[in-house]
C-alpha atoms as a PDB file:
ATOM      1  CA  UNK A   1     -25.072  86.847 -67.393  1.00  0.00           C
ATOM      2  CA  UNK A   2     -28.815  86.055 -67.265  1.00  0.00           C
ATOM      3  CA  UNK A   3     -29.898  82.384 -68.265  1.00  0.00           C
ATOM      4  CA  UNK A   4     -33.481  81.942 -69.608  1.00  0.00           C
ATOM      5  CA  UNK A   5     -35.567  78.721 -70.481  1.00  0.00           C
ATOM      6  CA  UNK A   6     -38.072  78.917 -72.899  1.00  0.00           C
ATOM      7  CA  UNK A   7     -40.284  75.291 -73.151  1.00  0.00           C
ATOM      8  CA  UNK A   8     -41.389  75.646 -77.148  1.00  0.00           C
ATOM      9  CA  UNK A   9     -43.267  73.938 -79.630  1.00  0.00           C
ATOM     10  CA  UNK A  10     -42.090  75.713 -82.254  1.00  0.00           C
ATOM     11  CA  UNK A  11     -44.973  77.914 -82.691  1.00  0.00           C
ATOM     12  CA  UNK A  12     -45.236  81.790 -83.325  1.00  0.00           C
ATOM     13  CA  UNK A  13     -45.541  82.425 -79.330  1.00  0.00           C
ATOM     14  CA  UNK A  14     -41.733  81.477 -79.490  1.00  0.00           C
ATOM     15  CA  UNK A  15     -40.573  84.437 -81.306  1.00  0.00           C
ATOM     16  CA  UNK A  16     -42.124  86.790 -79.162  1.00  0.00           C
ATOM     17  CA  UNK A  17     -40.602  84.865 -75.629  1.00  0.00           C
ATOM     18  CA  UNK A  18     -37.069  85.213 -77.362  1.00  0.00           C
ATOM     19  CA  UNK A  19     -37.898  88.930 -78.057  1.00  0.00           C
ATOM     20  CA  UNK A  20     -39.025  89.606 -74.868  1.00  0.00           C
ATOM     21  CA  UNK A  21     -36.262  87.770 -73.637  1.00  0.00           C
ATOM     22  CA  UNK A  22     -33.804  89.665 -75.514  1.00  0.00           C
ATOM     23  CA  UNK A  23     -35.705  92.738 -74.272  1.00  0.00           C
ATOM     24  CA  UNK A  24     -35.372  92.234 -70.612  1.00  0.00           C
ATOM     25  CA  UNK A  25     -31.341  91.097 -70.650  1.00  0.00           C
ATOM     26  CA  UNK A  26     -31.272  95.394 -71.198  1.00  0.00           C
ATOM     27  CA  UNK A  27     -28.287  94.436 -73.367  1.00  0.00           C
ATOM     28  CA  UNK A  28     -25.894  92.262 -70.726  1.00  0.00           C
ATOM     29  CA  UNK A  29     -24.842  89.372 -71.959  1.00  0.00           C
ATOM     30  CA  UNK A  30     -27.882  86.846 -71.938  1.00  0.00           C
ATOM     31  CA  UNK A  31     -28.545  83.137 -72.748  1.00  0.00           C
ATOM     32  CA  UNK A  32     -31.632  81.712 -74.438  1.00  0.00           C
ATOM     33  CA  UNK A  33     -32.686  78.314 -74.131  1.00  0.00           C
ATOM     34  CA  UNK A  34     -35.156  77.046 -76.652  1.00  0.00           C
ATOM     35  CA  UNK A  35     -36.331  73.839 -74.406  1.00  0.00           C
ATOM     36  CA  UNK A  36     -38.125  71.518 -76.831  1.00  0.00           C
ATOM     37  CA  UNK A  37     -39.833  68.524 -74.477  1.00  0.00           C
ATOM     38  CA  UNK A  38     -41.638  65.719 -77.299  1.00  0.00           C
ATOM     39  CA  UNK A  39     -42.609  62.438 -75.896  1.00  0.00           C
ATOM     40  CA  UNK A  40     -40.644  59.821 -75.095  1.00  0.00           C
ATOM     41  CA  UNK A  41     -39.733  57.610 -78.072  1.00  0.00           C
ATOM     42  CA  UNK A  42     -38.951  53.871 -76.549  1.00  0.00           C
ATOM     43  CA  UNK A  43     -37.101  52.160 -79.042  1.00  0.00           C
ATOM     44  CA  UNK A  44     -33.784  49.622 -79.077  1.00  0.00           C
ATOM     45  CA  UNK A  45     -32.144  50.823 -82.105  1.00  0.00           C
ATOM     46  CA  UNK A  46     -30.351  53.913 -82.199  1.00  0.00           C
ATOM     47  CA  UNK A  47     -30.858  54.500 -85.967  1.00  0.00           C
ATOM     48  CA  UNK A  48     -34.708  54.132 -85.130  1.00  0.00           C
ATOM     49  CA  UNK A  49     -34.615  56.583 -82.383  1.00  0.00           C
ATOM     50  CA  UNK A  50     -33.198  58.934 -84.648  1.00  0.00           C
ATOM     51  CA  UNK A  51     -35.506  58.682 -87.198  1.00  0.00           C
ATOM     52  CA  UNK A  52     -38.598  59.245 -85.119  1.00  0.00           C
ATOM     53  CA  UNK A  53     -37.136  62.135 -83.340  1.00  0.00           C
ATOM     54  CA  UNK A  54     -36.522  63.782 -86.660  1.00  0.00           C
ATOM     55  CA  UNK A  55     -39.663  63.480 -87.847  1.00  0.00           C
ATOM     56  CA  UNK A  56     -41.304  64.745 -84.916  1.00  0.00           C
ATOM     57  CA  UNK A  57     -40.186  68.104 -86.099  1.00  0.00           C
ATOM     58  CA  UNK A  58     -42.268  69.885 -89.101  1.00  0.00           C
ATOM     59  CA  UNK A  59     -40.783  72.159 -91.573  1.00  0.00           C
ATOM     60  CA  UNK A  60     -43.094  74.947 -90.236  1.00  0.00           C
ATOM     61  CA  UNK A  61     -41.526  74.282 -86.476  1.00  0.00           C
ATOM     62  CA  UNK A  62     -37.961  74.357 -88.396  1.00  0.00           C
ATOM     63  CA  UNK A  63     -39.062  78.003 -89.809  1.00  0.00           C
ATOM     64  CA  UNK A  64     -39.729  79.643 -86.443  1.00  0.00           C
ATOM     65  CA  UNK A  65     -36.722  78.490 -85.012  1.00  0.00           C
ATOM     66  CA  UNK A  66     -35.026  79.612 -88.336  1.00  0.00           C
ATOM     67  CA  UNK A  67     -36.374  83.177 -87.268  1.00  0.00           C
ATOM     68  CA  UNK A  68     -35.372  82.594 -83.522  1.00  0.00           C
ATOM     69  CA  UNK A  69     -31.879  82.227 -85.137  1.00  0.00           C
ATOM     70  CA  UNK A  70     -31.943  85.145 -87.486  1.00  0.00           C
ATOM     71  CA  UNK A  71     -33.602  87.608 -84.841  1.00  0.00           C
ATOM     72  CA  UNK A  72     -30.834  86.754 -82.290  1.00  0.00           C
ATOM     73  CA  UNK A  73     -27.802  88.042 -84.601  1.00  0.00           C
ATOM     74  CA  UNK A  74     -29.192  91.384 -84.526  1.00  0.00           C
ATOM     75  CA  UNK A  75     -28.272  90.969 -81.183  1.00  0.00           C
ATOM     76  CA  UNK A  76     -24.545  89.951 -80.056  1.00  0.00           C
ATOM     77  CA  UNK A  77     -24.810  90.161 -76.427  1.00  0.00           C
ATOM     78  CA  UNK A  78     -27.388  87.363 -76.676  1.00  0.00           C
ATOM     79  CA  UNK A  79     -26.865  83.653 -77.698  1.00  0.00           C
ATOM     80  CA  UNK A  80     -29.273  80.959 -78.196  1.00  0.00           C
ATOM     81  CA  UNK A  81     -29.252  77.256 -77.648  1.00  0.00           C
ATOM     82  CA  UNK A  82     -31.558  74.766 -78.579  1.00  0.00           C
ATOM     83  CA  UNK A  83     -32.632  71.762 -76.614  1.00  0.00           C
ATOM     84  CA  UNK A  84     -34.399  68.618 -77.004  1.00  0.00           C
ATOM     85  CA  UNK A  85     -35.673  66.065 -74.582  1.00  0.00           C
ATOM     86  CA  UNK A  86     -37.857  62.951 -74.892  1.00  0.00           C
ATOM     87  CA  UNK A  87     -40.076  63.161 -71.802  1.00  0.00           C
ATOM     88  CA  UNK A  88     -39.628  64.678 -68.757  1.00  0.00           C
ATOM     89  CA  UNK A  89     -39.393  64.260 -64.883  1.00  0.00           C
ATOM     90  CA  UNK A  90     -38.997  66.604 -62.043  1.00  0.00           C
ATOM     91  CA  UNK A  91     -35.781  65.575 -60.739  1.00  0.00           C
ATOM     92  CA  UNK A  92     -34.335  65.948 -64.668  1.00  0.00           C
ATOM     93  CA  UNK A  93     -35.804  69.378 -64.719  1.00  0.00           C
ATOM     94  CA  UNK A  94     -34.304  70.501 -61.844  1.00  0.00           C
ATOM     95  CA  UNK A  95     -30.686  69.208 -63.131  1.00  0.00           C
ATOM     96  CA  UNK A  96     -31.227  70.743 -66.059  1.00  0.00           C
ATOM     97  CA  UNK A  97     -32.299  74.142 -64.434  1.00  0.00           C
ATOM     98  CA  UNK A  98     -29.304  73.839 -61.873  1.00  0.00           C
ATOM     99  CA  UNK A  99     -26.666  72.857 -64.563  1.00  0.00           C
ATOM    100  CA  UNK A 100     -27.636  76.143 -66.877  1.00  0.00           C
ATOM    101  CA  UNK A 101     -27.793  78.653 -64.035  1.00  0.00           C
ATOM    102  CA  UNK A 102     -31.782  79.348 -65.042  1.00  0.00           C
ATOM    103  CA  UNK A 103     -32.641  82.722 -64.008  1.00  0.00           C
ATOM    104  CA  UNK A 104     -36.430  82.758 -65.991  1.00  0.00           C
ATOM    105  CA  UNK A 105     -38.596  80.520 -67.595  1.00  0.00           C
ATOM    106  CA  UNK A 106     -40.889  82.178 -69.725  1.00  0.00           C
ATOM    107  CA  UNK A 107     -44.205  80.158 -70.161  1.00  0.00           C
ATOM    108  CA  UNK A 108     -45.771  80.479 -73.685  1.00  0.00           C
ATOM    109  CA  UNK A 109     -49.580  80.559 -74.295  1.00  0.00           C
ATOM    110  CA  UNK A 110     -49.181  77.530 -76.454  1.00  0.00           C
ATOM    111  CA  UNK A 111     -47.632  75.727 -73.850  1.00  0.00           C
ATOM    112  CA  UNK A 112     -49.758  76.285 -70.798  1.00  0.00           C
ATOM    113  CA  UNK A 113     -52.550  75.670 -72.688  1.00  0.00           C
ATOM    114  CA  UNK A 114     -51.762  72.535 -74.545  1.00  0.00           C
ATOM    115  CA  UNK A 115     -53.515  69.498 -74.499  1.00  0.00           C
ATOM    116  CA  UNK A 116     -50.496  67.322 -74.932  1.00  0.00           C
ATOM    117  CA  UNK A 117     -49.689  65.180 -71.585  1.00  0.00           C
ATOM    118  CA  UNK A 118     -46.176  66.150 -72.187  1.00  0.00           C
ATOM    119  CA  UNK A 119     -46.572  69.771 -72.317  1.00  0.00           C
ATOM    120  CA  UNK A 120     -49.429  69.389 -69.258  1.00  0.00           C
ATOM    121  CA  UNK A 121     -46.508  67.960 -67.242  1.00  0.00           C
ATOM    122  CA  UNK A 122     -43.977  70.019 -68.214  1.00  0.00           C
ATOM    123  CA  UNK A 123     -45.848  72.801 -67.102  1.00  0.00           C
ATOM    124  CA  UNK A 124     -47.218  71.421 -63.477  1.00  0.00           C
ATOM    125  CA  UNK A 125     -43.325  70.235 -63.088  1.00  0.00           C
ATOM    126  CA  UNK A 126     -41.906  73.924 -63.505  1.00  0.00           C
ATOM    127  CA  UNK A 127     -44.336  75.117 -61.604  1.00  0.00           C
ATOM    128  CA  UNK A 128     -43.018  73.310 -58.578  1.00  0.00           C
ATOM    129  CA  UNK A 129     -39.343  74.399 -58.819  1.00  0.00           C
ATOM    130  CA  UNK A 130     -38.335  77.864 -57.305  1.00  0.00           C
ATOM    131  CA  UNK A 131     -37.550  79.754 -60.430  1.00  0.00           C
ATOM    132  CA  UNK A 132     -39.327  82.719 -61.611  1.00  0.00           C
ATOM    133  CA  UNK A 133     -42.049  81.915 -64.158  1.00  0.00           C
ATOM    134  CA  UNK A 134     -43.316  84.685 -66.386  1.00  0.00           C
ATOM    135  CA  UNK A 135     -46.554  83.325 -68.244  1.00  0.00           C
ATOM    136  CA  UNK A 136     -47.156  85.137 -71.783  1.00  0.00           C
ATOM    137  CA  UNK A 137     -50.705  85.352 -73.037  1.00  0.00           C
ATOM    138  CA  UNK A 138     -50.485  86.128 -76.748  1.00  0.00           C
ATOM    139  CA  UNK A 139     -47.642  86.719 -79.471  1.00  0.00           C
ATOM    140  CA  UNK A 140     -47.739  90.459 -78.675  1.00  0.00           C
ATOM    141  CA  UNK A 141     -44.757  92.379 -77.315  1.00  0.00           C
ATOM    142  CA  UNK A 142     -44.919  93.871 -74.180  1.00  0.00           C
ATOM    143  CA  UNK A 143     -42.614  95.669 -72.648  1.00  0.00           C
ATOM    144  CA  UNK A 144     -42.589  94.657 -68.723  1.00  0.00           C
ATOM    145  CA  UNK A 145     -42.218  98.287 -66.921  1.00  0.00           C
ATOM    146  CA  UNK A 146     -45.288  98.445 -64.292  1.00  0.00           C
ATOM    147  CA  UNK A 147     -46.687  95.814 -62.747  1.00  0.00           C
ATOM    148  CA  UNK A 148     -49.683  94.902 -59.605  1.00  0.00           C
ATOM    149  CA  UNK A 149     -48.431  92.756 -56.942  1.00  0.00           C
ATOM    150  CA  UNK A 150     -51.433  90.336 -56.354  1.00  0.00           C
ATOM    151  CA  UNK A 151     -50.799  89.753 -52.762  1.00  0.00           C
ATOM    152  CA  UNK A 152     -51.909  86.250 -51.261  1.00  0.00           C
ATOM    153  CA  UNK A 153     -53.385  85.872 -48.144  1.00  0.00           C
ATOM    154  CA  UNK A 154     -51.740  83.641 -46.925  1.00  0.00           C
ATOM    155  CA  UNK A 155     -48.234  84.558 -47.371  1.00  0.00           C
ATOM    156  CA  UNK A 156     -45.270  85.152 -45.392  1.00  0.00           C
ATOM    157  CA  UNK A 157     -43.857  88.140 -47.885  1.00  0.00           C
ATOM    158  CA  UNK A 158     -45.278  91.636 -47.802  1.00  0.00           C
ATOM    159  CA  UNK A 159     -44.799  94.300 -50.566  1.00  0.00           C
ATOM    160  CA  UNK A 160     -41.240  95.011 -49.165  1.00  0.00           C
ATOM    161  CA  UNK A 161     -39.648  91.693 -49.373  1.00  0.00           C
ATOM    162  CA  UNK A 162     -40.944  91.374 -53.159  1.00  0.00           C
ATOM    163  CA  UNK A 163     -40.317  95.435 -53.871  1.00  0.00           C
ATOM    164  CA  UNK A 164     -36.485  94.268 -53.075  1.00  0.00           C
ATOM    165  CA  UNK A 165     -36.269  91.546 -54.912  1.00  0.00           C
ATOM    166  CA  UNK A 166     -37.594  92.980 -57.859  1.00  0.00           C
ATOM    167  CA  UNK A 167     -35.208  95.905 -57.852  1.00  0.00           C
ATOM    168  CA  UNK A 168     -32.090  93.249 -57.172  1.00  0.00           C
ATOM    169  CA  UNK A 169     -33.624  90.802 -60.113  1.00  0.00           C
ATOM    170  CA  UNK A 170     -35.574  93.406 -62.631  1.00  0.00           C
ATOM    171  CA  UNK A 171     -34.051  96.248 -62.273  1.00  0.00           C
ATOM    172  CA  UNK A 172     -36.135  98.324 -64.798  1.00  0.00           C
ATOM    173  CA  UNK A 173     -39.549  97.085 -63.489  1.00  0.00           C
ATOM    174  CA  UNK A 174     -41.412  98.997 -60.551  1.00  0.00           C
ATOM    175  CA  UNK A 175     -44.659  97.796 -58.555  1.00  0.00           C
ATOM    176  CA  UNK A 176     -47.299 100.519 -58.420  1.00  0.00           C
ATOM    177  CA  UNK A 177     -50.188  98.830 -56.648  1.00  0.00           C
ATOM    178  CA  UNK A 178     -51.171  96.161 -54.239  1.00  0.00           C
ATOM    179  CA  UNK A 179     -53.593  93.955 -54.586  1.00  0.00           C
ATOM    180  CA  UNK A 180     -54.638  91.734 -51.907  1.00  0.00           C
ATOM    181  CA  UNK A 181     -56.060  87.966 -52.888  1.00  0.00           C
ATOM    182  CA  UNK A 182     -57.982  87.003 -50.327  1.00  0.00           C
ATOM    183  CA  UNK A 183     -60.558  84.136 -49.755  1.00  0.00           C
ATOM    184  CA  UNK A 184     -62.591  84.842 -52.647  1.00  0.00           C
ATOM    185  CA  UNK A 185     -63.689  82.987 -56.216  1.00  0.00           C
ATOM    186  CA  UNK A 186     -61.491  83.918 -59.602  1.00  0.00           C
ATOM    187  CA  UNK A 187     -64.238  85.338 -60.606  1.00  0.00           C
ATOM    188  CA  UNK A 188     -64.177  88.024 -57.883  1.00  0.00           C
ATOM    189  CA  UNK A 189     -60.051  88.458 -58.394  1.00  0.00           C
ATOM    190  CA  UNK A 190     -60.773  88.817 -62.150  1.00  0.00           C
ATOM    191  CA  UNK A 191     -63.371  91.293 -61.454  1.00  0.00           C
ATOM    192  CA  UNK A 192     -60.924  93.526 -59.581  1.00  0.00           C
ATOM    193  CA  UNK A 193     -57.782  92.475 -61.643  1.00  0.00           C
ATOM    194  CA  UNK A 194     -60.654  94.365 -64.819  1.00  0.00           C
ATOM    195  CA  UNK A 195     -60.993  97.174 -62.563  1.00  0.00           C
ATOM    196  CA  UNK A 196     -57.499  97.708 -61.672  1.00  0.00           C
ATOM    197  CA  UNK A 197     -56.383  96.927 -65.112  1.00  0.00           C
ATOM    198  CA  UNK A 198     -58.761  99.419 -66.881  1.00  0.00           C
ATOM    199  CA  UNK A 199     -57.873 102.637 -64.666  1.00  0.00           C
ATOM    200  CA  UNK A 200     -53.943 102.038 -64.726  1.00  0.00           C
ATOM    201  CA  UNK A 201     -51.562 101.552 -67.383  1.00  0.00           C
ATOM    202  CA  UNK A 202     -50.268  97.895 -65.997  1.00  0.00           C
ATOM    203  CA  UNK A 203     -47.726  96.065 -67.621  1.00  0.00           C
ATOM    204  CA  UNK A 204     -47.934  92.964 -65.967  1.00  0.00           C
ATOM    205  CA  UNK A 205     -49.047  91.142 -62.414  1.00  0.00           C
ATOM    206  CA  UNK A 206     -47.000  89.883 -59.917  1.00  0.00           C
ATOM    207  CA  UNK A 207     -47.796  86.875 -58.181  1.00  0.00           C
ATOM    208  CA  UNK A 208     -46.213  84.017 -55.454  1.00  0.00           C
ATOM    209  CA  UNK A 209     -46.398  80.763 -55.376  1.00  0.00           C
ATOM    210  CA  UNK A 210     -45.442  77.714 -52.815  1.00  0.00           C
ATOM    211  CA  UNK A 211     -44.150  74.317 -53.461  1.00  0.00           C
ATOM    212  CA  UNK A 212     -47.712  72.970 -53.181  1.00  0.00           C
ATOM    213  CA  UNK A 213     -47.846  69.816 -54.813  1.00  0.00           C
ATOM    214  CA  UNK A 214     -51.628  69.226 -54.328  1.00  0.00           C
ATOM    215  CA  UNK A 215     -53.218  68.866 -57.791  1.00  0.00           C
ATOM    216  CA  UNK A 216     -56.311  70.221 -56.303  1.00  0.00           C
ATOM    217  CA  UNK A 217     -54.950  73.529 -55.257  1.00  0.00           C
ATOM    218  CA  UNK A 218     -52.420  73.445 -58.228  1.00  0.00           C
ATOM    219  CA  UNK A 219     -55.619  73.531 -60.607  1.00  0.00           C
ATOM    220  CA  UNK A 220     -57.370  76.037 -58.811  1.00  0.00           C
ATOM    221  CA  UNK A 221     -54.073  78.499 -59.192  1.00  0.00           C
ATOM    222  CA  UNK A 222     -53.741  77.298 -63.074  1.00  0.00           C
ATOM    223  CA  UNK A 223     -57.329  78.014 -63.842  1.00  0.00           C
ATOM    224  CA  UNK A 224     -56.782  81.690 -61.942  1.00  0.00           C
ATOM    225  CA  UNK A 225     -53.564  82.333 -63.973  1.00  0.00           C
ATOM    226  CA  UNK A 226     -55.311  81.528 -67.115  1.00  0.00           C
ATOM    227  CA  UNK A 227     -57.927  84.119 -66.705  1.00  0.00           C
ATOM    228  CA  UNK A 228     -55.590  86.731 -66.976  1.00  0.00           C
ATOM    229  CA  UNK A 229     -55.245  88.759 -70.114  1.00  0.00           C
ATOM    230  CA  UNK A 230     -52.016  90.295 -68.965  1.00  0.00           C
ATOM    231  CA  UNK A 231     -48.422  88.731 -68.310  1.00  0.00           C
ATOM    232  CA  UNK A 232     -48.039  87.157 -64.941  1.00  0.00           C
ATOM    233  CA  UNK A 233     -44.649  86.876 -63.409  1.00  0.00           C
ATOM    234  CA  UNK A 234     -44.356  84.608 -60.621  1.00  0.00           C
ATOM    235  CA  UNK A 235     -42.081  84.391 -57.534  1.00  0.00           C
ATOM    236  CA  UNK A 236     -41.634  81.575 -55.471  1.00  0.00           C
ATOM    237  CA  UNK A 237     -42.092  82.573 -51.569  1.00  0.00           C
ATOM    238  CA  UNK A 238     -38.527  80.650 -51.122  1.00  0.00           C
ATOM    239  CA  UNK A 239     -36.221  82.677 -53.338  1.00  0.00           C
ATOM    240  CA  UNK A 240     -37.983  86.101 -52.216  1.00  0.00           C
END
């Protein structure tokens, strides 16, 4: 069984992580985790805390996870959950990843680019654990068949180690070019990612990632990821 996380906020993005989701279990049995993260709600009565978690959902959010719901019967070998925490930590993440087996967390557009402190942590947190993190850019479909492996300079892998893992963890998904990042701007990797991208029918990029915690370097890797206009799976260099 493959386990997948999914941090939401209940917008349209959603549907399409599910779906692609759904899409990439190649129809072995799968579980979805809708992982809704709202802020924390301090309160001494329980009846209060109730009340304002309730209303932190909207009638609109309760429609796309309607959909969620109906798009996952067409689909038995599937199942979805749906989780909700008030605020969020590292060492509850990583629980919470451990405990349900997480295989992939797909990163939504809305998420990685909110402005919410929640959703800004949430993000920085999963992006130092050592699952595999595939970043969506839009509400579009894609299937994930070809990808570029964006090779870092610095890194201990080579196109081997992460050609093996791919075949062990995404079985239908081939790399067809290398692409080495060295010591240059985003604006020179987005140049040649454009390039690349134009000339070859690419799915998706490939990248890896350390447990760097510095926020300085962790920006400069968010602001690079956010430039591209294609899916971006990424590895860490520890589970490789």
């Amino acid at each position: 069984m493959k386990n997948y996380l999914i941090p939401t906020r209940l917008t349209a993005d959603t549907v399409t992580a599910v779906q692609t989701a759904i899409n990439h279990s190649e129809n072995r049995n799968a579980k979805i985790i809708l992982f809704l993260v709202t802020d924390e709600i301090n309160s001494f009565s329980a009846a209060q805390y109730l009340r304002e978690q309730d209303s932190q959902i909207t009638h609109k959010e309760l429609a796309i996870l309607d959909h969620c719901r109906d798009l996952i019967e067409h689909f038995p070998n599937c199942k979805l959950e749906f989780q909700r925490q008030s605020g969020i930590s590292a060492p509850l993440l990583k629980n919470f990843l451990q405990f349900h087996s997480i295989d992939l967390i797909l990163l939504t557009k809305s998420i990685i680019t909110s402005k919410k402190t929640v959703h800004s942590n949430l993000v920085q947190i999963i992006e130092n654990q050592k699952t595999p993190i595939l970043r969506l850019i839009n509400e579009t479909i894609t299937q994930l068949n070809k990808a570029i492996y964006l090779e870092n300079a610095f890194s201990r892998l080579n196109i081997d180690d992460v050609q093996q893992y791919m075949q062990n963890q995404f079985p239908l998904q081939q790399i067809s070019q290398v692409l080495k990042k060295e010591l240059e701007t985003s604006e020179h990797i987005n140049s040649l990612l454009t390039e690349v991208l134009s000339k070859n029918d690419i799915d998706f990029v490939i990248e890896t990632r350390t447990s760097e915690r510095s926020r300085i370097k962790q920006k400069k890797q968010n602001e690079l990821n956010h430039h591209f206009d294609i899916p971006v799976l990424s590895l860490h260099e520890e589970t490789v």
